[in-house]
PDB file of N, CA and C in Angstrom:
ATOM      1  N   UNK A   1     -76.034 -29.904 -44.576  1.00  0.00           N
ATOM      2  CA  UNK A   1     -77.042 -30.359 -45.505  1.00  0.00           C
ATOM      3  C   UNK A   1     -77.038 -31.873 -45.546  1.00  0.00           C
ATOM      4  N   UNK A   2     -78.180 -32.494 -45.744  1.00  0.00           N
ATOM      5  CA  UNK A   2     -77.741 -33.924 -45.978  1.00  0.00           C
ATOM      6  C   UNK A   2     -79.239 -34.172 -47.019  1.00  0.00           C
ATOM      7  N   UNK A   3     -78.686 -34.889 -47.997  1.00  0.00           N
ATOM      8  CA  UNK A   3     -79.460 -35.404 -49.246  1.00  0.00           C
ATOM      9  C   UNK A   3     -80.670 -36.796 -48.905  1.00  0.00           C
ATOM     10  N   UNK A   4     -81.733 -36.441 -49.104  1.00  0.00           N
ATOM     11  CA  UNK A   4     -82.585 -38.229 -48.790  1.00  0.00           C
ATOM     12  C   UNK A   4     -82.877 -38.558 -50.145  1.00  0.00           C
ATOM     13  N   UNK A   5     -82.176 -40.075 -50.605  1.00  0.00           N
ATOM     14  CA  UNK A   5     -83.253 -39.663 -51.703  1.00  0.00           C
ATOM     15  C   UNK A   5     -84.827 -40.426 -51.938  1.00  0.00           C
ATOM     16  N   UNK A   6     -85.272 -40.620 -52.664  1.00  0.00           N
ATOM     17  CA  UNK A   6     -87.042 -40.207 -52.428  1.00  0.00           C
ATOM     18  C   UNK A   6     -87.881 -40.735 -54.145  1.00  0.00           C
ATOM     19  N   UNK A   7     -89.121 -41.236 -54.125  1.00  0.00           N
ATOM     20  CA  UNK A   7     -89.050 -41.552 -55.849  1.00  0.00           C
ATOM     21  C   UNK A   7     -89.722 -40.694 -56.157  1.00  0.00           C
ATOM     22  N   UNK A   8     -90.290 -40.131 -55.189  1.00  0.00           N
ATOM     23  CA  UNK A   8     -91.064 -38.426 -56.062  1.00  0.00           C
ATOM     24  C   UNK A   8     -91.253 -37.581 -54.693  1.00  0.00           C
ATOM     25  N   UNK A   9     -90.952 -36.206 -55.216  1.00  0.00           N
ATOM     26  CA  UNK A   9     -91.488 -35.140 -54.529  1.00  0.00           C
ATOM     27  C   UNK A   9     -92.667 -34.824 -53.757  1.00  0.00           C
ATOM     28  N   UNK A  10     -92.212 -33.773 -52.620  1.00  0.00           N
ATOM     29  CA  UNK A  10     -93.681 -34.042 -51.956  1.00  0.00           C
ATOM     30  C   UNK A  10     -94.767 -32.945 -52.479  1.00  0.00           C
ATOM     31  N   UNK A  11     -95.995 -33.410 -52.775  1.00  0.00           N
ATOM     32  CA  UNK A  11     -97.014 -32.585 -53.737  1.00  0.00           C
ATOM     33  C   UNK A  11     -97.908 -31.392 -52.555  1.00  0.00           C
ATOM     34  N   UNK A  12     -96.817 -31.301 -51.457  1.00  0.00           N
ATOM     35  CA  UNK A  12     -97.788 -30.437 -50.639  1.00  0.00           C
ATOM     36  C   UNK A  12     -96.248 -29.581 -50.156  1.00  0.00           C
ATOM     37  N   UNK A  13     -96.718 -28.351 -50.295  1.00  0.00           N
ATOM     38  CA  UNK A  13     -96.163 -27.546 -48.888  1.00  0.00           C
ATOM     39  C   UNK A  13     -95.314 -27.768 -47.687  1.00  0.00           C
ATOM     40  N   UNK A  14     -94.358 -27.711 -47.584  1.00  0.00           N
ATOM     41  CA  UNK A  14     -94.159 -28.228 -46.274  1.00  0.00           C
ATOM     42  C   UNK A  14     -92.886 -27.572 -45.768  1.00  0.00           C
ATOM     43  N   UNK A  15     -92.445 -27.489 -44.724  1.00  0.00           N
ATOM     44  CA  UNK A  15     -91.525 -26.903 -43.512  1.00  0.00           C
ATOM     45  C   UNK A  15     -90.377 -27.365 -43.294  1.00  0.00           C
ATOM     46  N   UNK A  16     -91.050 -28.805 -43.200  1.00  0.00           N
ATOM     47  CA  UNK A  16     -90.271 -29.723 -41.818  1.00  0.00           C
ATOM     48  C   UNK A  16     -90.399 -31.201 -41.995  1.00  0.00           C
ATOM     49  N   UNK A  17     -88.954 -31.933 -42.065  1.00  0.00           N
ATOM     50  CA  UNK A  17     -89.138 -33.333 -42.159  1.00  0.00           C
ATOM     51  C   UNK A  17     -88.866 -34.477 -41.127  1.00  0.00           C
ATOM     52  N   UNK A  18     -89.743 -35.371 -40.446  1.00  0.00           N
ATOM     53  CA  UNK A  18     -89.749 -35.696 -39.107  1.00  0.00           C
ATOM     54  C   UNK A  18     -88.720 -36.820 -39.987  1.00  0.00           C
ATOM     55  N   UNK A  19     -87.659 -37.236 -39.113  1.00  0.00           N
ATOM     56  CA  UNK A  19     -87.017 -38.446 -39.094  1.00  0.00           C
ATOM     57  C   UNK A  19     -87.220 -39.956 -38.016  1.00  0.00           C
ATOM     58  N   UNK A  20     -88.697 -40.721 -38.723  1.00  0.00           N
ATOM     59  CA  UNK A  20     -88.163 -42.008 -37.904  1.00  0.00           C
ATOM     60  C   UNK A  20     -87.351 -42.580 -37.529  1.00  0.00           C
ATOM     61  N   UNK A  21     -86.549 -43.037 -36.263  1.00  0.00           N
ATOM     62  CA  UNK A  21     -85.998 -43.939 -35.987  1.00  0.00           C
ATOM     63  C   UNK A  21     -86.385 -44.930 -34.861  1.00  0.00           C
ATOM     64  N   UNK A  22     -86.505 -46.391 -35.443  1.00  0.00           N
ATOM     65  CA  UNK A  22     -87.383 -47.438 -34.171  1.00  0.00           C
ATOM     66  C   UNK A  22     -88.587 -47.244 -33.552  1.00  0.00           C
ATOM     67  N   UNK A  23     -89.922 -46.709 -34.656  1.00  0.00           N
ATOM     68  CA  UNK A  23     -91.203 -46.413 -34.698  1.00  0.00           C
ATOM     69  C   UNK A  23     -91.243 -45.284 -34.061  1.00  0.00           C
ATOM     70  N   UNK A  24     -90.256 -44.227 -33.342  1.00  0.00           N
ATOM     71  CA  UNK A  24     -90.405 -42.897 -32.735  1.00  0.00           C
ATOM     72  C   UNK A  24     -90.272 -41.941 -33.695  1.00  0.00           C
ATOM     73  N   UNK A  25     -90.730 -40.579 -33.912  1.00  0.00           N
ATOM     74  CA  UNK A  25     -89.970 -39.478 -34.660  1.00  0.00           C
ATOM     75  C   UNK A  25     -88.831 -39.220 -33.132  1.00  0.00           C
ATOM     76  N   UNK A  26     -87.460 -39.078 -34.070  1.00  0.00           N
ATOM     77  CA  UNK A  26     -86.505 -38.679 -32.997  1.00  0.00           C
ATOM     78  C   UNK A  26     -85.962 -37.257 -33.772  1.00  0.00           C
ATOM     79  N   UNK A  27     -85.933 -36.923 -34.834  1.00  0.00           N
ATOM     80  CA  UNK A  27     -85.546 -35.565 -35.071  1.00  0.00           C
ATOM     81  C   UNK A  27     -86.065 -34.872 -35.812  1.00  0.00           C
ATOM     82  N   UNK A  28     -86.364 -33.905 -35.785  1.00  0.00           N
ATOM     83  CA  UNK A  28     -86.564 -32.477 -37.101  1.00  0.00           C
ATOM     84  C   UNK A  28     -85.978 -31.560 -37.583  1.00  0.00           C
ATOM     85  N   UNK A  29     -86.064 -32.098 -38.833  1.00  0.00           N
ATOM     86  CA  UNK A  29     -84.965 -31.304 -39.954  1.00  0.00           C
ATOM     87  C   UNK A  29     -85.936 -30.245 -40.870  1.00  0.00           C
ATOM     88  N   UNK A  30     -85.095 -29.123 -41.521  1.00  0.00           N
ATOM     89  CA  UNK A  30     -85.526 -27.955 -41.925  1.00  0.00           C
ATOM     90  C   UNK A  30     -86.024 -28.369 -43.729  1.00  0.00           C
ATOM     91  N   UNK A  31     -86.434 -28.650 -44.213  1.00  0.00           N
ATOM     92  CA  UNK A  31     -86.951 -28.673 -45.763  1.00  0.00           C
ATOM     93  C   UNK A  31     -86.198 -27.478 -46.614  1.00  0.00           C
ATOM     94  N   UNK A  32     -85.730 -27.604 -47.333  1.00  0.00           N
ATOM     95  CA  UNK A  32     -84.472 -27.021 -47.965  1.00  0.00           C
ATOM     96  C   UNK A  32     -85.435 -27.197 -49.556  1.00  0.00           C
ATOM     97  N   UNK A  33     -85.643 -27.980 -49.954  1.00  0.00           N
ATOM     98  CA  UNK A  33     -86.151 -27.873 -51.631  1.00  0.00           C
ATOM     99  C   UNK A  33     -85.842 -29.802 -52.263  1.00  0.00           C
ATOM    100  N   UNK A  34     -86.086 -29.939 -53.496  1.00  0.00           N
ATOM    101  CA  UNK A  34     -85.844 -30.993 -54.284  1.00  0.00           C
ATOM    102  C   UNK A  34     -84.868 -30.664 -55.307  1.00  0.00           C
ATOM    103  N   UNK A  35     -83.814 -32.021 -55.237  1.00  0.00           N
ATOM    104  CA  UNK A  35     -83.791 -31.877 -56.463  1.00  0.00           C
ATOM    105  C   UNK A  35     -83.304 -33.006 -57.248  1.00  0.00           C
ATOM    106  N   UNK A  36     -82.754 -33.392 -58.516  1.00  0.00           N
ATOM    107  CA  UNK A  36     -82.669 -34.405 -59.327  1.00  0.00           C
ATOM    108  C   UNK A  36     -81.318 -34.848 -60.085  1.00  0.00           C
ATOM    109  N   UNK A  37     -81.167 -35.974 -60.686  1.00  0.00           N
ATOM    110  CA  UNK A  37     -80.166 -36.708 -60.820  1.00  0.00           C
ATOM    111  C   UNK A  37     -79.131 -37.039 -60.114  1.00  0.00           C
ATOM    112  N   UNK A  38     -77.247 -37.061 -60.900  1.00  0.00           N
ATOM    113  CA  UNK A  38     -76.825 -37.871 -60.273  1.00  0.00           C
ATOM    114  C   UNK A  38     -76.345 -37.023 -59.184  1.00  0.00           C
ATOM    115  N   UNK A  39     -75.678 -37.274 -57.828  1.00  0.00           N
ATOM    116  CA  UNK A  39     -74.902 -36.407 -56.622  1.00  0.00           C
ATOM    117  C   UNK A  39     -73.956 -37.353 -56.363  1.00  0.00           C
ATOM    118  N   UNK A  40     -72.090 -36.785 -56.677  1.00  0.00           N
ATOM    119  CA  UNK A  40     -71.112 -36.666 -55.747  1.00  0.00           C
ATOM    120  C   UNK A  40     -71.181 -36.515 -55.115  1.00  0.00           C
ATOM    121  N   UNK A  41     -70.420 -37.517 -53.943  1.00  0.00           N
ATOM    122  CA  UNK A  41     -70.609 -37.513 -52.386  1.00  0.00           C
ATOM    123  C   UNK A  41     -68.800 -36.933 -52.197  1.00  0.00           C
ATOM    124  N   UNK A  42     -68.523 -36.380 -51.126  1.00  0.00           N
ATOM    125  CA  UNK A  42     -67.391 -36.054 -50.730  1.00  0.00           C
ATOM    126  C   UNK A  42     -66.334 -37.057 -51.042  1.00  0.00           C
ATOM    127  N   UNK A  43     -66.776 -38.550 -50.433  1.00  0.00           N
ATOM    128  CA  UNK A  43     -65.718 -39.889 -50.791  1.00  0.00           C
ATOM    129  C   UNK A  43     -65.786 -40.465 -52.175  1.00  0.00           C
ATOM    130  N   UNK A  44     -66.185 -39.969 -53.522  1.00  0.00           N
ATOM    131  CA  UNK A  44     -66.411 -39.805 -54.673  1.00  0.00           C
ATOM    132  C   UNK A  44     -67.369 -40.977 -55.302  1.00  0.00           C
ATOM    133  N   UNK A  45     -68.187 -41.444 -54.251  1.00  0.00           N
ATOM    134  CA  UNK A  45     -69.292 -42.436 -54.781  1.00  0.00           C
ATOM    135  C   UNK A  45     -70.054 -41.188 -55.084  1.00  0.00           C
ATOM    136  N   UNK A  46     -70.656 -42.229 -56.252  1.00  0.00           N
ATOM    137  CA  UNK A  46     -72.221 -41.460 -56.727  1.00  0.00           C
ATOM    138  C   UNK A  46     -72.502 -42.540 -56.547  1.00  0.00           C
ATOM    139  N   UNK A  47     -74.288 -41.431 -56.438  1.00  0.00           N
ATOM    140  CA  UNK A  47     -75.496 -42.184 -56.237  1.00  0.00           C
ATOM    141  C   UNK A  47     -76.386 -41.356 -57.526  1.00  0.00           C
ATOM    142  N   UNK A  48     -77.836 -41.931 -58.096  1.00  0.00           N
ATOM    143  CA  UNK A  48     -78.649 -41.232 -58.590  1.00  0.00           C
ATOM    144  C   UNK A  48     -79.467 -41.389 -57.727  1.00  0.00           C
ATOM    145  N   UNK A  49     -80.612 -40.683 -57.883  1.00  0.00           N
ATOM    146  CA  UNK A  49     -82.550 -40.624 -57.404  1.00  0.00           C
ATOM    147  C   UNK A  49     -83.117 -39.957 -58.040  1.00  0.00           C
ATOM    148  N   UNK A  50     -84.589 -40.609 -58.201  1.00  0.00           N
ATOM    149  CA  UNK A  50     -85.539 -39.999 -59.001  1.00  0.00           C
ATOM    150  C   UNK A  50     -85.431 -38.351 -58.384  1.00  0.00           C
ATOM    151  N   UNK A  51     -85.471 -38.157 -57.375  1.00  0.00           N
ATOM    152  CA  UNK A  51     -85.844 -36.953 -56.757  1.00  0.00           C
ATOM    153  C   UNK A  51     -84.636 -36.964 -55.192  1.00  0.00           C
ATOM    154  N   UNK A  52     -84.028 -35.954 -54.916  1.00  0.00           N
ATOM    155  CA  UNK A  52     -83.327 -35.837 -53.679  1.00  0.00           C
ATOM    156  C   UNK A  52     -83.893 -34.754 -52.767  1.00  0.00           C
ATOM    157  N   UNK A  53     -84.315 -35.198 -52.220  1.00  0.00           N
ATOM    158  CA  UNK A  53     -84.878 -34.203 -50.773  1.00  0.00           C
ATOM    159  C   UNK A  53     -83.559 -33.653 -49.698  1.00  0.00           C
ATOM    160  N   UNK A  54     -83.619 -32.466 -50.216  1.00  0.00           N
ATOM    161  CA  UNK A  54     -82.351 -31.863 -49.438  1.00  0.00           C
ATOM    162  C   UNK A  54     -83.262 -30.876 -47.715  1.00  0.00           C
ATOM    163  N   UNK A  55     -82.412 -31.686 -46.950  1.00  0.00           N
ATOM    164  CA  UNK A  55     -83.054 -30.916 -45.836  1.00  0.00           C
ATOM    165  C   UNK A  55     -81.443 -30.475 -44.736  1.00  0.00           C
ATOM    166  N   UNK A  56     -81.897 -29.477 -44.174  1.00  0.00           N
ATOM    167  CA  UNK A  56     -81.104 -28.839 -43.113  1.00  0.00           C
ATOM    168  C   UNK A  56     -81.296 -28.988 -41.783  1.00  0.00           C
ATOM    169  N   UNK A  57     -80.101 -28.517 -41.376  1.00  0.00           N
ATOM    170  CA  UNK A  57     -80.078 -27.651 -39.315  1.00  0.00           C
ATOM    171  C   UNK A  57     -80.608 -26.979 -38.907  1.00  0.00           C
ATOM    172  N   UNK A  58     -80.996 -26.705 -38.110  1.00  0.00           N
ATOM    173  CA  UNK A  58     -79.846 -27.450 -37.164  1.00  0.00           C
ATOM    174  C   UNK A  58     -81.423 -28.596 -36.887  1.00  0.00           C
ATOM    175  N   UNK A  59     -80.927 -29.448 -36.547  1.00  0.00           N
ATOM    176  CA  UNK A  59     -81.981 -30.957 -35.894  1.00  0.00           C
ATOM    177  C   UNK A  59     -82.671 -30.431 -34.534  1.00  0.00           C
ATOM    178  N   UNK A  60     -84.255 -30.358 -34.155  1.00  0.00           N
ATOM    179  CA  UNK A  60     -84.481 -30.222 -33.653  1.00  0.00           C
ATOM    180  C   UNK A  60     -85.040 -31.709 -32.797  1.00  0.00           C
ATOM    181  N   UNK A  61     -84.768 -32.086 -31.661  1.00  0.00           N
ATOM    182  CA  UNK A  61     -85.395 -32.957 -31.198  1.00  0.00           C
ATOM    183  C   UNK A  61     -86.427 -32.580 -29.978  1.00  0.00           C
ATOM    184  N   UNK A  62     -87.231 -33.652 -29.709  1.00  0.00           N
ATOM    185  CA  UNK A  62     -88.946 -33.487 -29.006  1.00  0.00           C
ATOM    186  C   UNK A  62     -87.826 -34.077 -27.551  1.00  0.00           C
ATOM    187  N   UNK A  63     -89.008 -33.169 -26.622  1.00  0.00           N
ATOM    188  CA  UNK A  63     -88.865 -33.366 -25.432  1.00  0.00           C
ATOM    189  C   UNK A  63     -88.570 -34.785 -25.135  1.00  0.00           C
ATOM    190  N   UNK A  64     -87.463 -35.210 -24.226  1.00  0.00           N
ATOM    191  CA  UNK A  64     -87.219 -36.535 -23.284  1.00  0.00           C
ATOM    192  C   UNK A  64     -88.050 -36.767 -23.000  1.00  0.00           C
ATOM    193  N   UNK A  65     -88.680 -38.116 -23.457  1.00  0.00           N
ATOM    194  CA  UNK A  65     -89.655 -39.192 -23.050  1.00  0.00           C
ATOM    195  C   UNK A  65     -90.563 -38.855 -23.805  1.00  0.00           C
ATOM    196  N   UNK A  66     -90.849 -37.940 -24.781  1.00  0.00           N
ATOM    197  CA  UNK A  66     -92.420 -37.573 -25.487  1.00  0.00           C
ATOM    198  C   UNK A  66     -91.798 -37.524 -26.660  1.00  0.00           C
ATOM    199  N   UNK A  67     -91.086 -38.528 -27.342  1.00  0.00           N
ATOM    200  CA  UNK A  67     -90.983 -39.007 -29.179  1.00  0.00           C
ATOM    201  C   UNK A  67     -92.633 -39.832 -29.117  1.00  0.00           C
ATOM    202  N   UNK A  68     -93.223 -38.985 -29.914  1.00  0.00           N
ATOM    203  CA  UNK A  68     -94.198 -39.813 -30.843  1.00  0.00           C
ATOM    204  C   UNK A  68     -94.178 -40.740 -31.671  1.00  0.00           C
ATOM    205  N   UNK A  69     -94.965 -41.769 -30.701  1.00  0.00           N
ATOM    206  CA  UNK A  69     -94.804 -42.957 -32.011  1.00  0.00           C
ATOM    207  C   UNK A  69     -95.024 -42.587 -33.194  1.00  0.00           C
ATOM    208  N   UNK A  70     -94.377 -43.454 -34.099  1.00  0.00           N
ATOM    209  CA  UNK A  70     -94.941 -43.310 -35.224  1.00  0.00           C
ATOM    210  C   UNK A  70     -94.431 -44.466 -35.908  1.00  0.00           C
ATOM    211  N   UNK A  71     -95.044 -45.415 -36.694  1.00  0.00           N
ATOM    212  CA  UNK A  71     -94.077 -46.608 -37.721  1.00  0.00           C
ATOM    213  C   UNK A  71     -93.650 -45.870 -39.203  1.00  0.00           C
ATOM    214  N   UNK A  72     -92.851 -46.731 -39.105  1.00  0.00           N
ATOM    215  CA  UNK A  72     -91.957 -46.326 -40.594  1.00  0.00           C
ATOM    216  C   UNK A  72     -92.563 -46.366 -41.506  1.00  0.00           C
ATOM    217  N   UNK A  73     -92.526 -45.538 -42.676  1.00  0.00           N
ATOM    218  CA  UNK A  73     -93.525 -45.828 -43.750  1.00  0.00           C
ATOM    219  C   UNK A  73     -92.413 -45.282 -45.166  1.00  0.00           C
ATOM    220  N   UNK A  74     -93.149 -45.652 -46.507  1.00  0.00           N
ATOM    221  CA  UNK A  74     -92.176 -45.706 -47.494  1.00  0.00           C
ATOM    222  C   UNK A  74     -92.934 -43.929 -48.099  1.00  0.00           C
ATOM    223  N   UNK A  75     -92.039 -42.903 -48.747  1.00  0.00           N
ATOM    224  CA  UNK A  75     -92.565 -41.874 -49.052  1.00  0.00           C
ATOM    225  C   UNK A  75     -93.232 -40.593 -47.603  1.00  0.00           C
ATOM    226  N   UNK A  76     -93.562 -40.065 -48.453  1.00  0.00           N
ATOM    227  CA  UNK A  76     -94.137 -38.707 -47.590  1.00  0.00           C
ATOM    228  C   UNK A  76     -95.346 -39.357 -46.526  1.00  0.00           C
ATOM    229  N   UNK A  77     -95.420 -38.857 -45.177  1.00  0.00           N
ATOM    230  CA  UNK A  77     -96.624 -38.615 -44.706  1.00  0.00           C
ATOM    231  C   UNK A  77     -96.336 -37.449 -44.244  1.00  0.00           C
ATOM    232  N   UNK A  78     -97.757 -36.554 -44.627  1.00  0.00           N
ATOM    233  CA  UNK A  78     -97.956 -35.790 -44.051  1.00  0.00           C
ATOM    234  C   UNK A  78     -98.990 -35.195 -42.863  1.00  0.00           C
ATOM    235  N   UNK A  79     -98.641 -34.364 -41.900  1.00  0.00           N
ATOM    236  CA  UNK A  79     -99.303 -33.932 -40.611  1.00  0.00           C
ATOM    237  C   UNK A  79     -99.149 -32.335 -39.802  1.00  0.00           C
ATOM    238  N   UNK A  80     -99.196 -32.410 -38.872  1.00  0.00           N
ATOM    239  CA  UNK A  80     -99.213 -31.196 -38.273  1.00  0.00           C
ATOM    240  C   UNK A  80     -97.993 -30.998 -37.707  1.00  0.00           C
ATOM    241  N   UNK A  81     -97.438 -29.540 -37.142  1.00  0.00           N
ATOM    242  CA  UNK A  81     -95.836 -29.668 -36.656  1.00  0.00           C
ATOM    243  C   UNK A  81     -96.052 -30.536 -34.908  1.00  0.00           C
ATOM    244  N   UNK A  82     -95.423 -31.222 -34.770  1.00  0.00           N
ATOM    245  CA  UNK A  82     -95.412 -32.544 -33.804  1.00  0.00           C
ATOM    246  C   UNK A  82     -94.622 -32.078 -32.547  1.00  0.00           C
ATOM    247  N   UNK A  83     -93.590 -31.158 -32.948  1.00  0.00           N
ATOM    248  CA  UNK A  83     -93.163 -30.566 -32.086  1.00  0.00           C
ATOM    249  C   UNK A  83     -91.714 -29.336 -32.506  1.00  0.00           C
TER     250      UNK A  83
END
């Protein structure tokens, strides 16, 4: 599992969360649910967020050489499954 956190929830439906890295999507993770306040981390920092976007495994990545651009952006975009 790994926690994102996020300042609000996403107001649509959704599956699947593409992870930018260096204007490409390089992975896809499974959408697991939201949720809120503070989270213990294993090494006993906390963090709060308005909202924590919990997503899962296993990471799917897009074919060698065909990551879709894409630039970084702040919050949800949403689209079609990319791959």
């Amino acid at each position: 599992m790994y926690f994102m956190r996020q300042g609000a929830a996403p107001k649509r439906e959704i599956l699947y969360v593409y992870l930018c890295i260096g204007n490409k999507v390089r992975f896809r993770a499974n959408y697991v649910g939201t949720e809120t306040g503070l989270k213990t981390f294993s090494d006993g920092k906390q963090m709060s967020a308005k909202v924590w976007i919990v997503l899962a495994g296993p990471l799917a990545r897009p074919p060698r050489g065909q990551e879709p651009e894409m630039k970084g952006f702040r919050g949800f975009r949403y689209t079609h499954k990319l791959f």
